[in-house]
C-alpha atoms as a PDB file:
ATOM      1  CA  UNK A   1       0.000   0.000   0.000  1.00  0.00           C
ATOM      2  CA  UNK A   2       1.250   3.585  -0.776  1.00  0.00           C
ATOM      3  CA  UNK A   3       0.393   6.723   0.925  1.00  0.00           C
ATOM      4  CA  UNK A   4       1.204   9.687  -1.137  1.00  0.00           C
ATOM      5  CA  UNK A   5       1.701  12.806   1.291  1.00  0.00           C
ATOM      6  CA  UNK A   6       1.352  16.673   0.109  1.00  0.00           C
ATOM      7  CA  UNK A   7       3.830  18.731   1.790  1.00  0.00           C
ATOM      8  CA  UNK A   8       2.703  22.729   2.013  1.00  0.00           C
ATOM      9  CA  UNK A   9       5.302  25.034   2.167  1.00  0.00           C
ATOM     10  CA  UNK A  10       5.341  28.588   3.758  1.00  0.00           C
ATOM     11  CA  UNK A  11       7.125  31.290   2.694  1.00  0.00           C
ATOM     12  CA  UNK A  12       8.019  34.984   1.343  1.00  0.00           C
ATOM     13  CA  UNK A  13       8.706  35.521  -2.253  1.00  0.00           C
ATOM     14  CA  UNK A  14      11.473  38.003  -3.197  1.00  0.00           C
ATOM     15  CA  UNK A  15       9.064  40.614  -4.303  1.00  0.00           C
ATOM     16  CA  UNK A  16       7.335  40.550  -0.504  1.00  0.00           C
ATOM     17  CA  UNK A  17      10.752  40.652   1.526  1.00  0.00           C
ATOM     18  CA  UNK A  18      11.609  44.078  -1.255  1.00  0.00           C
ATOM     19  CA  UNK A  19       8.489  45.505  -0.493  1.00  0.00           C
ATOM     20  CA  UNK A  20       8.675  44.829   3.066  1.00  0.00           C
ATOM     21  CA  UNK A  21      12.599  46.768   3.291  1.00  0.00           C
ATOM     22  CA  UNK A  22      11.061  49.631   1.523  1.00  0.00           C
ATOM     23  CA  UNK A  23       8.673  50.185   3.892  1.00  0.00           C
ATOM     24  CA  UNK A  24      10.795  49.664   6.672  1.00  0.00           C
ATOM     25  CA  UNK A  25      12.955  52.139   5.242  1.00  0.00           C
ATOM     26  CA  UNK A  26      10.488  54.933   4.448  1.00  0.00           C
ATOM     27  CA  UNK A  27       8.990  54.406   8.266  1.00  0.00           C
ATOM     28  CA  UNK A  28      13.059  54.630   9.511  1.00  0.00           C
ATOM     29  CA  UNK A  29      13.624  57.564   7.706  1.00  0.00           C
ATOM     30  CA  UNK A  30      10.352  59.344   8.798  1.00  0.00           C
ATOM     31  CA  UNK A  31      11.433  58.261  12.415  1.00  0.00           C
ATOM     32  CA  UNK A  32      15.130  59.782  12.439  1.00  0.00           C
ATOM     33  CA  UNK A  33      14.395  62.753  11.035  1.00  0.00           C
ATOM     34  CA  UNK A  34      11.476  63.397  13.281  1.00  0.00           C
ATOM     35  CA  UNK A  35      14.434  62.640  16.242  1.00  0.00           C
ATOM     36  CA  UNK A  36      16.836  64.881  14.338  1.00  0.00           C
ATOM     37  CA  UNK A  37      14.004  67.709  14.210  1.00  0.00           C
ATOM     38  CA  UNK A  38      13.193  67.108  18.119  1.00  0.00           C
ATOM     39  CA  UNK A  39      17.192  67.181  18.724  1.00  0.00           C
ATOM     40  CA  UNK A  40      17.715  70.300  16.976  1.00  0.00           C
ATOM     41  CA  UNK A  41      14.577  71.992  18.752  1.00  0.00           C
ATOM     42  CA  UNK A  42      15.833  71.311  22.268  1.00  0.00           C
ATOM     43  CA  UNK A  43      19.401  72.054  21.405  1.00  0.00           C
ATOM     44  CA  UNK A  44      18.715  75.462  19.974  1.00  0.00           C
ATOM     45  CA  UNK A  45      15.944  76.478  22.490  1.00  0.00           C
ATOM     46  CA  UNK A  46      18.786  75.393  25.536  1.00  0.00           C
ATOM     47  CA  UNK A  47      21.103  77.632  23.885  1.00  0.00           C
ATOM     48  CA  UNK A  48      18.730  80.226  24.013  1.00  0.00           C
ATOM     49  CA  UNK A  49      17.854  79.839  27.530  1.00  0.00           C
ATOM     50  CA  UNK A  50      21.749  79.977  28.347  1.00  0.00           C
ATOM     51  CA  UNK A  51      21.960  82.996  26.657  1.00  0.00           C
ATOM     52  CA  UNK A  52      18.778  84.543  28.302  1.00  0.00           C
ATOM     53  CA  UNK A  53      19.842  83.270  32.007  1.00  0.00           C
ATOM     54  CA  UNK A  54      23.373  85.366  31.238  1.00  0.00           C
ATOM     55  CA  UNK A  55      21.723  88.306  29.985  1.00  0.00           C
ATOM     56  CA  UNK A  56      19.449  88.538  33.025  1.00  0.00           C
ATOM     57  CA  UNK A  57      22.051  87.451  35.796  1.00  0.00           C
ATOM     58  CA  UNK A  58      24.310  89.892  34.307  1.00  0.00           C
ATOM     59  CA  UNK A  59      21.620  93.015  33.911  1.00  0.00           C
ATOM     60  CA  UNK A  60      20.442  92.017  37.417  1.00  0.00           C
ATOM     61  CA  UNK A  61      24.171  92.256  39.228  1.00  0.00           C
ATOM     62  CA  UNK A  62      24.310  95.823  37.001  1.00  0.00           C
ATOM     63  CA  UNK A  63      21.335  97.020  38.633  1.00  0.00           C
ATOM     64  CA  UNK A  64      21.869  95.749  42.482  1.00  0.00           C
ATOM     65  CA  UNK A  65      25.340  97.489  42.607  1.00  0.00           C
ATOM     66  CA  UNK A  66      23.735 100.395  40.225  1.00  0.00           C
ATOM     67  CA  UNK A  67      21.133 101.207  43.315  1.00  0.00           C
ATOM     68  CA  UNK A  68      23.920 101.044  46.236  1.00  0.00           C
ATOM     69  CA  UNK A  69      26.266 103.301  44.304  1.00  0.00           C
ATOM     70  CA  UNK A  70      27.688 106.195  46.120  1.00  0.00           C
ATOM     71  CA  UNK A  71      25.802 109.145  45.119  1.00  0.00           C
ATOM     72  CA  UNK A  72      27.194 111.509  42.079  1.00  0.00           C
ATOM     73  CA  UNK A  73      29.739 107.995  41.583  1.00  0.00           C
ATOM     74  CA  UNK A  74      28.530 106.855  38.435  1.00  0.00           C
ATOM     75  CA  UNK A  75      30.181 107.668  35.010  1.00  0.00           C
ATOM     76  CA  UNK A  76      30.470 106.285  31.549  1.00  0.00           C
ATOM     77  CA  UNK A  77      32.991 105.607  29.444  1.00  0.00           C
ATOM     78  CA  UNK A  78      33.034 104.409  25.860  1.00  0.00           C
ATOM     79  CA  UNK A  79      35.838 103.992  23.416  1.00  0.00           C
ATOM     80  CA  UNK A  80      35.904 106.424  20.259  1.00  0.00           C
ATOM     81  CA  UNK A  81      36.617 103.602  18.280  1.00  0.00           C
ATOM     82  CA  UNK A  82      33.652 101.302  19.932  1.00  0.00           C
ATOM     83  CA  UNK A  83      36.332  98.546  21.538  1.00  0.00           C
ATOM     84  CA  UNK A  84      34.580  98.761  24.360  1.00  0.00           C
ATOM     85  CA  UNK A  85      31.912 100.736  27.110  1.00  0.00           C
ATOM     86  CA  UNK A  86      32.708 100.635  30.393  1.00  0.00           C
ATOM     87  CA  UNK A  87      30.474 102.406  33.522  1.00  0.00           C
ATOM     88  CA  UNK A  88      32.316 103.088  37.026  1.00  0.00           C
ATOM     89  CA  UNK A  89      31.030 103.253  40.044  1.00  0.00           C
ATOM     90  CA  UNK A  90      31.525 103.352  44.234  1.00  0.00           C
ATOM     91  CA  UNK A  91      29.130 100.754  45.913  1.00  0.00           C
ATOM     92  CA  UNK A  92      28.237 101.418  48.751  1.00  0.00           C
ATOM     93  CA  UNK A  93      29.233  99.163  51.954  1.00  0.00           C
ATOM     94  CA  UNK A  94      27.608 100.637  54.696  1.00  0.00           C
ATOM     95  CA  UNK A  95      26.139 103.966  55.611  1.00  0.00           C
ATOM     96  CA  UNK A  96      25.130 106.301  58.752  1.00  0.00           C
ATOM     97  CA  UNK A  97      24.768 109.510  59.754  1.00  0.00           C
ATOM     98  CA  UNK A  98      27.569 111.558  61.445  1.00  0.00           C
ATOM     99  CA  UNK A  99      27.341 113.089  64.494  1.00  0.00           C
ATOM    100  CA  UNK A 100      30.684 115.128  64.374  1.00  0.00           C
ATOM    101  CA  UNK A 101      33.268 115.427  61.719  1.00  0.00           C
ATOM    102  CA  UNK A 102      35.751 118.308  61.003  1.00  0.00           C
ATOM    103  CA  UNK A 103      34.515 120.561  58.545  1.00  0.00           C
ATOM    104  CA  UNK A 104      36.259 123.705  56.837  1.00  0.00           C
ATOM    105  CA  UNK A 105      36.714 126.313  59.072  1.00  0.00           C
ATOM    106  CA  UNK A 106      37.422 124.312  61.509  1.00  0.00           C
ATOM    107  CA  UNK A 107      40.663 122.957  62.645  1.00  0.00           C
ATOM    108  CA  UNK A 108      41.419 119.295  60.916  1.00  0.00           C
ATOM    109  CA  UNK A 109      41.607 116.592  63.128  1.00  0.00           C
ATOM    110  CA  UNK A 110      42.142 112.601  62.568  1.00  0.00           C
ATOM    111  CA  UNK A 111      38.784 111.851  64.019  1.00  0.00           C
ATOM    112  CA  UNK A 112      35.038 111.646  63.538  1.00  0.00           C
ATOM    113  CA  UNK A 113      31.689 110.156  65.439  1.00  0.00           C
ATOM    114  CA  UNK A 114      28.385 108.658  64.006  1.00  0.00           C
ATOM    115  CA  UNK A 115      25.313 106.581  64.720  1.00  0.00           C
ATOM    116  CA  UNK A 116      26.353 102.656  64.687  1.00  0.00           C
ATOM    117  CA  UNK A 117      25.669 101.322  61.382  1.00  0.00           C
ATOM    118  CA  UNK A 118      23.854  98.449  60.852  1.00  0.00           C
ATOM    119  CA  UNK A 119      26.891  96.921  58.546  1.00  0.00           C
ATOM    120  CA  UNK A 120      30.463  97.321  60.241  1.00  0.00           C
ATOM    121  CA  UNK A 121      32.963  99.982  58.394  1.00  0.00           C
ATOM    122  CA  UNK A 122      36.325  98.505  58.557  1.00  0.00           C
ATOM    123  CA  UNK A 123      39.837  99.778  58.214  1.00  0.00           C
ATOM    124  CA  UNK A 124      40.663 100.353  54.823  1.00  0.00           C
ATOM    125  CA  UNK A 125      37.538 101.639  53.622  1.00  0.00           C
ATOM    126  CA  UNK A 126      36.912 105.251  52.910  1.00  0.00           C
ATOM    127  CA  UNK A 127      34.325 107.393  54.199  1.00  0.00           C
ATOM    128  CA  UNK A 128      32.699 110.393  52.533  1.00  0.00           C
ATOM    129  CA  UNK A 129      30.720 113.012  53.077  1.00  0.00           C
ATOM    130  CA  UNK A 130      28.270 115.022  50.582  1.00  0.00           C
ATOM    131  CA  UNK A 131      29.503 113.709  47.248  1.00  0.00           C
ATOM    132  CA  UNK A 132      28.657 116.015  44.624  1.00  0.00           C
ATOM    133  CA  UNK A 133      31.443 115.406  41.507  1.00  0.00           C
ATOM    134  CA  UNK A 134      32.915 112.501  40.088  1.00  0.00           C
ATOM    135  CA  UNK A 135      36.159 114.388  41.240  1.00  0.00           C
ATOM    136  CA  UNK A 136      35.405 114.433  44.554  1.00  0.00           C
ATOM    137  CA  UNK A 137      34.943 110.773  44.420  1.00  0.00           C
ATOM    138  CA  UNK A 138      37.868 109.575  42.366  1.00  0.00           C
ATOM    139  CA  UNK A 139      40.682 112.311  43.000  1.00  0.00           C
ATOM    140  CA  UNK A 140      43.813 111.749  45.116  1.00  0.00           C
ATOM    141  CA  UNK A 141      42.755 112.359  49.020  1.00  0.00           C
ATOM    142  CA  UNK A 142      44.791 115.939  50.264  1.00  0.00           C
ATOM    143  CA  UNK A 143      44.299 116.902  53.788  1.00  0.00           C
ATOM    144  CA  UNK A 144      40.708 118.440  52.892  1.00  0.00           C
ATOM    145  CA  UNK A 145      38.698 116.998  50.679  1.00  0.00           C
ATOM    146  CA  UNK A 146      35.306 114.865  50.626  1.00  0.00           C
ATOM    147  CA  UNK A 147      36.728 111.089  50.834  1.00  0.00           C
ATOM    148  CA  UNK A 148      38.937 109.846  53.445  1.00  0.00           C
ATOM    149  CA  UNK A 149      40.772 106.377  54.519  1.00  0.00           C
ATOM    150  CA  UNK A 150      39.652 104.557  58.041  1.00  0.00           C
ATOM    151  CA  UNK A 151      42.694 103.715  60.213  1.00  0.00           C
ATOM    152  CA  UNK A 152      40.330 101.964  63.014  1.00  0.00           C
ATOM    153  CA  UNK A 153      37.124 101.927  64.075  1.00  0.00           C
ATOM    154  CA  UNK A 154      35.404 101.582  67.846  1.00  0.00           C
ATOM    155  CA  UNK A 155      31.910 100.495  68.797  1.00  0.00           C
ATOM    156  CA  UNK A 156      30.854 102.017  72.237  1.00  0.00           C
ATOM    157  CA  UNK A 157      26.975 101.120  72.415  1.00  0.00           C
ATOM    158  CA  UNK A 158      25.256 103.071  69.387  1.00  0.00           C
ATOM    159  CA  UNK A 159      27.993 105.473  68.719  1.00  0.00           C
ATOM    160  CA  UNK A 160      31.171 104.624  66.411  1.00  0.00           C
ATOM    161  CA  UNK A 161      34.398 106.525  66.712  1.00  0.00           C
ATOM    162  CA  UNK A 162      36.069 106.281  62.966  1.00  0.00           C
ATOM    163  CA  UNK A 163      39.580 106.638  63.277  1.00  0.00           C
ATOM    164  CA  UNK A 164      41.400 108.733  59.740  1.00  0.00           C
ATOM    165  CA  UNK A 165      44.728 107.352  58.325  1.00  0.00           C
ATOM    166  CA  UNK A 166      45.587 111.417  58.785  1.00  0.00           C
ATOM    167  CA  UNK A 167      44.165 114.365  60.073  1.00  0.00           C
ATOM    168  CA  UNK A 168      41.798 116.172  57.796  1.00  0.00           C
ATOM    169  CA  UNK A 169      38.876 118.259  56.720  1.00  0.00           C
ATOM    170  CA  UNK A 170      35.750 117.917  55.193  1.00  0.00           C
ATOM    171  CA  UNK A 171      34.830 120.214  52.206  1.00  0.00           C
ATOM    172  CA  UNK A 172      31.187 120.683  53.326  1.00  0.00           C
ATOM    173  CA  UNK A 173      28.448 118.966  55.388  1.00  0.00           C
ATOM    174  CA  UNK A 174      25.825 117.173  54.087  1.00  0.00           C
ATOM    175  CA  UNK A 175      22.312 118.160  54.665  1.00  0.00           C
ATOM    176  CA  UNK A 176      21.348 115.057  56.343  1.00  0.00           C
ATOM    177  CA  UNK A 177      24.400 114.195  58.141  1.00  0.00           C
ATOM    178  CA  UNK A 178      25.181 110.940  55.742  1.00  0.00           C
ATOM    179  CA  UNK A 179      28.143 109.084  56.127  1.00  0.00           C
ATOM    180  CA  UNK A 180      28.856 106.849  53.612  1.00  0.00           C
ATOM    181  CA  UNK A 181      31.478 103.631  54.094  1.00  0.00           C
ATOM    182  CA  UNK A 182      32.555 102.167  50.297  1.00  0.00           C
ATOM    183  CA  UNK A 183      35.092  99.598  49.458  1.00  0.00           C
ATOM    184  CA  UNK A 184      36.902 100.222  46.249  1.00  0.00           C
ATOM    185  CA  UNK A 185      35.634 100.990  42.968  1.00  0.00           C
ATOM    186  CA  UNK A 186      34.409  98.439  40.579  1.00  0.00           C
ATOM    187  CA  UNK A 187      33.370  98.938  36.301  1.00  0.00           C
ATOM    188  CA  UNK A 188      31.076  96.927  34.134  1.00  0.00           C
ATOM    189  CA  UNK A 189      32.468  97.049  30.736  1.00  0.00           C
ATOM    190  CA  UNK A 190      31.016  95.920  27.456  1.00  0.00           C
ATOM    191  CA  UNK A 191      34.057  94.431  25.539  1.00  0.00           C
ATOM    192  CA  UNK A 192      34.854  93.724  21.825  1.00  0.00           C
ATOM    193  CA  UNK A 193      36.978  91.723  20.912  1.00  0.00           C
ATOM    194  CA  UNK A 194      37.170  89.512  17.514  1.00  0.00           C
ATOM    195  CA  UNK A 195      33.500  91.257  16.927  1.00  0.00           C
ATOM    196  CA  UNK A 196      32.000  89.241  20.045  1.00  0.00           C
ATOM    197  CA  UNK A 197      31.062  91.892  22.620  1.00  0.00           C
ATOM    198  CA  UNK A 198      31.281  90.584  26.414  1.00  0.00           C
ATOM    199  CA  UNK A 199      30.001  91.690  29.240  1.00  0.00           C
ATOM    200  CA  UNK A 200      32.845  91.487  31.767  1.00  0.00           C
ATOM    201  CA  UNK A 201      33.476  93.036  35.540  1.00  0.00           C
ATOM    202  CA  UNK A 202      36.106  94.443  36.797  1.00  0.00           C
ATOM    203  CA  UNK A 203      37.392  95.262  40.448  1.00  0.00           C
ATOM    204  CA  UNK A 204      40.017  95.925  42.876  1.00  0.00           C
ATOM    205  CA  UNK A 205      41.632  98.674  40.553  1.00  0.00           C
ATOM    206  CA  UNK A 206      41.300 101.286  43.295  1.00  0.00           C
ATOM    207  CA  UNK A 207      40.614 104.965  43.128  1.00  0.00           C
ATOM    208  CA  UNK A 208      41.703 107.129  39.389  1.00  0.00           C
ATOM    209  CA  UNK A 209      41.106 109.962  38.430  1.00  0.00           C
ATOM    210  CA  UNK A 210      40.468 109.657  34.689  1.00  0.00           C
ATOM    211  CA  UNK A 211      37.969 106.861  34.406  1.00  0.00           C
ATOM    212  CA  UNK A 212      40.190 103.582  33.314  1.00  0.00           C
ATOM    213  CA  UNK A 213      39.549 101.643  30.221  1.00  0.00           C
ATOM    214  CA  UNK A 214      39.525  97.625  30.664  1.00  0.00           C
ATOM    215  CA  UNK A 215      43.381  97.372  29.716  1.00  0.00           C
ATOM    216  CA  UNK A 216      44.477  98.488  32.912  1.00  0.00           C
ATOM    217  CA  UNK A 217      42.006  97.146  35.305  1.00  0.00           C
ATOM    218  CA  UNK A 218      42.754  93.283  34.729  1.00  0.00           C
ATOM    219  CA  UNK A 219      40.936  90.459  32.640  1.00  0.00           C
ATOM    220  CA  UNK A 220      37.812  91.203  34.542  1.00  0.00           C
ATOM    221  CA  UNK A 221      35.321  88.379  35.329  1.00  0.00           C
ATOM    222  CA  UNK A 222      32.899  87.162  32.346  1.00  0.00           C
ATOM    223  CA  UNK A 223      28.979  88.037  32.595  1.00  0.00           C
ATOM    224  CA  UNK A 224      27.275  87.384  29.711  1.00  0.00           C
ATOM    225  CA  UNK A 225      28.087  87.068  26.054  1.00  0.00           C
ATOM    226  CA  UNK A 226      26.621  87.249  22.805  1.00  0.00           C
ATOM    227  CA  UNK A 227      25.878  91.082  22.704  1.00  0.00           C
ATOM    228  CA  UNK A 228      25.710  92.038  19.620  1.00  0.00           C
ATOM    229  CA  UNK A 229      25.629  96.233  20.290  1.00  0.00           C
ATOM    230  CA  UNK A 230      27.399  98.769  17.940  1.00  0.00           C
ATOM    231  CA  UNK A 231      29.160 100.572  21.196  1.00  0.00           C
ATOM    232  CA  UNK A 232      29.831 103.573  18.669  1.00  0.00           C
ATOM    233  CA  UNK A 233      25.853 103.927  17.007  1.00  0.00           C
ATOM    234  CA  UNK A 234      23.871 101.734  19.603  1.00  0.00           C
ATOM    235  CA  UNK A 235      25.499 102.218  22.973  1.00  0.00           C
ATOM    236  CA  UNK A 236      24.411  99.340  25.641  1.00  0.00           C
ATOM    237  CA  UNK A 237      24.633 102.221  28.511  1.00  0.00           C
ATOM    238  CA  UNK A 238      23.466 105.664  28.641  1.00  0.00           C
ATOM    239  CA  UNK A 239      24.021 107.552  31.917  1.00  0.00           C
ATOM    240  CA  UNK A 240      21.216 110.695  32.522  1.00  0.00           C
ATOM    241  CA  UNK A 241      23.336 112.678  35.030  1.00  0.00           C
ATOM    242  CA  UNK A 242      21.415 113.742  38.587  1.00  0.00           C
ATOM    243  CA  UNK A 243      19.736 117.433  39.025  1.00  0.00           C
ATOM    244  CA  UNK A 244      17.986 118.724  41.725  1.00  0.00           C
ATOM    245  CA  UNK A 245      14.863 117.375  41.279  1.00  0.00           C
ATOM    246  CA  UNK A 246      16.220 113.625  40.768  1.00  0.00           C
ATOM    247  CA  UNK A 247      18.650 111.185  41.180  1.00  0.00           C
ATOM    248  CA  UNK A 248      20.793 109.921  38.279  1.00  0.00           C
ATOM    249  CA  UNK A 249      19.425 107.035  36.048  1.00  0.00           C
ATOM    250  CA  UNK A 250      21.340 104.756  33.940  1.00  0.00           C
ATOM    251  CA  UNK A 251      19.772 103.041  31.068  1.00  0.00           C
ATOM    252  CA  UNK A 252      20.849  99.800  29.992  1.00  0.00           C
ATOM    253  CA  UNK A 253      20.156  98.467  26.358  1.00  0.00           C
ATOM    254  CA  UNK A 254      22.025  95.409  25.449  1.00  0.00           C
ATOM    255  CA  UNK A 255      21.254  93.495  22.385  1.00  0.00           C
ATOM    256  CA  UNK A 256      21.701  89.850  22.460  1.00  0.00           C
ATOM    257  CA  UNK A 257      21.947  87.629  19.437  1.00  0.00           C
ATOM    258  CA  UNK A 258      21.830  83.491  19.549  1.00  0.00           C
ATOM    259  CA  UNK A 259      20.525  81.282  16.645  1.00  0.00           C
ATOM    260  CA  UNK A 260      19.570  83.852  14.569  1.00  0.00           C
ATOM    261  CA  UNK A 261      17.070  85.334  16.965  1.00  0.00           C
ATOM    262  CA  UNK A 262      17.641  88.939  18.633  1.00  0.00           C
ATOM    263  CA  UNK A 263      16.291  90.167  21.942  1.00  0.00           C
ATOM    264  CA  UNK A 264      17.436  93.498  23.642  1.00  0.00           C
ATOM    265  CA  UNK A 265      16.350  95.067  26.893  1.00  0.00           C
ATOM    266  CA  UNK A 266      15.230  98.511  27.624  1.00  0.00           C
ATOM    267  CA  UNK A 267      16.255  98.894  31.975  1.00  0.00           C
ATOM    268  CA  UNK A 268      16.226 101.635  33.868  1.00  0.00           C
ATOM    269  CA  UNK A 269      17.907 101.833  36.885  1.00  0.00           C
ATOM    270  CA  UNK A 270      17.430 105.151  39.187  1.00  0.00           C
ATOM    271  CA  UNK A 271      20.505 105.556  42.031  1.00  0.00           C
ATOM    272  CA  UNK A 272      18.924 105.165  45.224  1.00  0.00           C
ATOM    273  CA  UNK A 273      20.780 107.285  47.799  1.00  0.00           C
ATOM    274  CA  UNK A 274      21.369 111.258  48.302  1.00  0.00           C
ATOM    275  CA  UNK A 275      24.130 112.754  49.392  1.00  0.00           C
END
């Protein structure tokens, strides 16, 4: 007896296992450029955000040490050939009001009281009295003049004695008796170099009288890049001196640039204190 058997085979013909890579190609190519498109997205918008969080840390440090600044301290400086825009000014590290100083006509003396400030002024610092010029401010101390050097200081209950470095006199009084206690100077510069503007800050230059360009105060600390200002046509600072009726106000404009996209801010930061 035979048995005849009929074997089915299963399979994929060529023209299957083609269409089959074609389609897994068109659905792989859809897929990795829809990744490439997602990559691109995040990696331009976190290069944006870098760029914003510099801008604003950096406009935000401007303006806190804008506010404290010594009265009548401020002043700009930018380069005729738009290298560079720089702004100056005295913060302020603590202040009081005096209860005696030595003031022209009076004879000078090393020595002067005031009210116990609620931040301690420390030897080294100076101490002035009724600001009114940038020269007042910046220019070499003589024996009479409107900023002095502390030798020593002593606490006895609310009252501070402020020892001088030499004996002096005040030019005038101030109004309201203030006493102001600064450190030493410091600049915020916009910088160009290679056609990339920073924003860099410098410090620990001490007192000059001509306002110093960022050559000769150090390599300054980095802020924020990307600005993309003409210092010379578009200036990132513009300084609107102090009258009688108000304090000064600085305006800050810096234009940033990343990816193609622009952004600038319009700030306006008033000086807080009086002299």
């Amino acid at each position: 007896m035979q048995l005849n058997s009929h074997v089915k085979t299963a399979g994929f013909t060529l023209i299957e296992m083609v269409t089959v890579i074609l389609i897994l190609g068109i659905v792989i190519v859809g897929v990795s450029g829809f990744v490439i498109f997602g990559t691109r997205i995040f990696v331009e918008s976190s290069a944006v955000d870098q760029v914003l969080s510099q801008s604003r840390f950096g406009i935000e440090r401007m303006t806190r040490d804008i506010r404290r600044a010594v009265p009548n301290s401020i002043r700009v400086l930018t380069a005729t050939d738009g290298s560079y825009q720089c702004i100056e000014l005295l913060p302020i590290s603590a202040s009081t009001s005096y209860l005696d100083a030595p003031f022209i006509p009076e004879a000078a003396r090393n020595s002067l009281t005031a009210i116990n400030s609620i931040r301690a002024i420390n030897a080294g610092q100076s101490v002035l009295i009724y600001p009114l010029t940038n020269a007042e401010i910046y220019n070499p101390q003589g024996a009479t003049a409107k900023r002095f050097t502390v030798q020593s200081v002593d606490v006895a209950g609310d009252q501070l004695t402020i020892t001088l470095t030499q004996s002096v006199r005040f030019t005038e009084a101030s109004p309201l008796k203030r006493l102001y206690a600064a450190d030493s100077p410091l600049s915020y510069c916009f910088v160009s170099t290679s056609g990339n503007v920073e924003l860099r800050l410098y410090q620990q230059y001490g007192y000059q009288s001509s306002q110093p360009s960022p050559t000769v105060m150090g390599t300054g600390v980095l802020m924020a890049q990307n600005v993309t200002n003409n210092l010379t046509v578009n200036p990132a600072i513009i300084l609107t001196p102090a009258t009688l009726v108000t304090n000064a106000i600085v305006h800050l404009q810096p234009l940033f640039a990343v990816n193609g996209e622009t952004f600038q801010y319009q700030h306006q930061v008033q000086v807080m204190n009086v002299p």
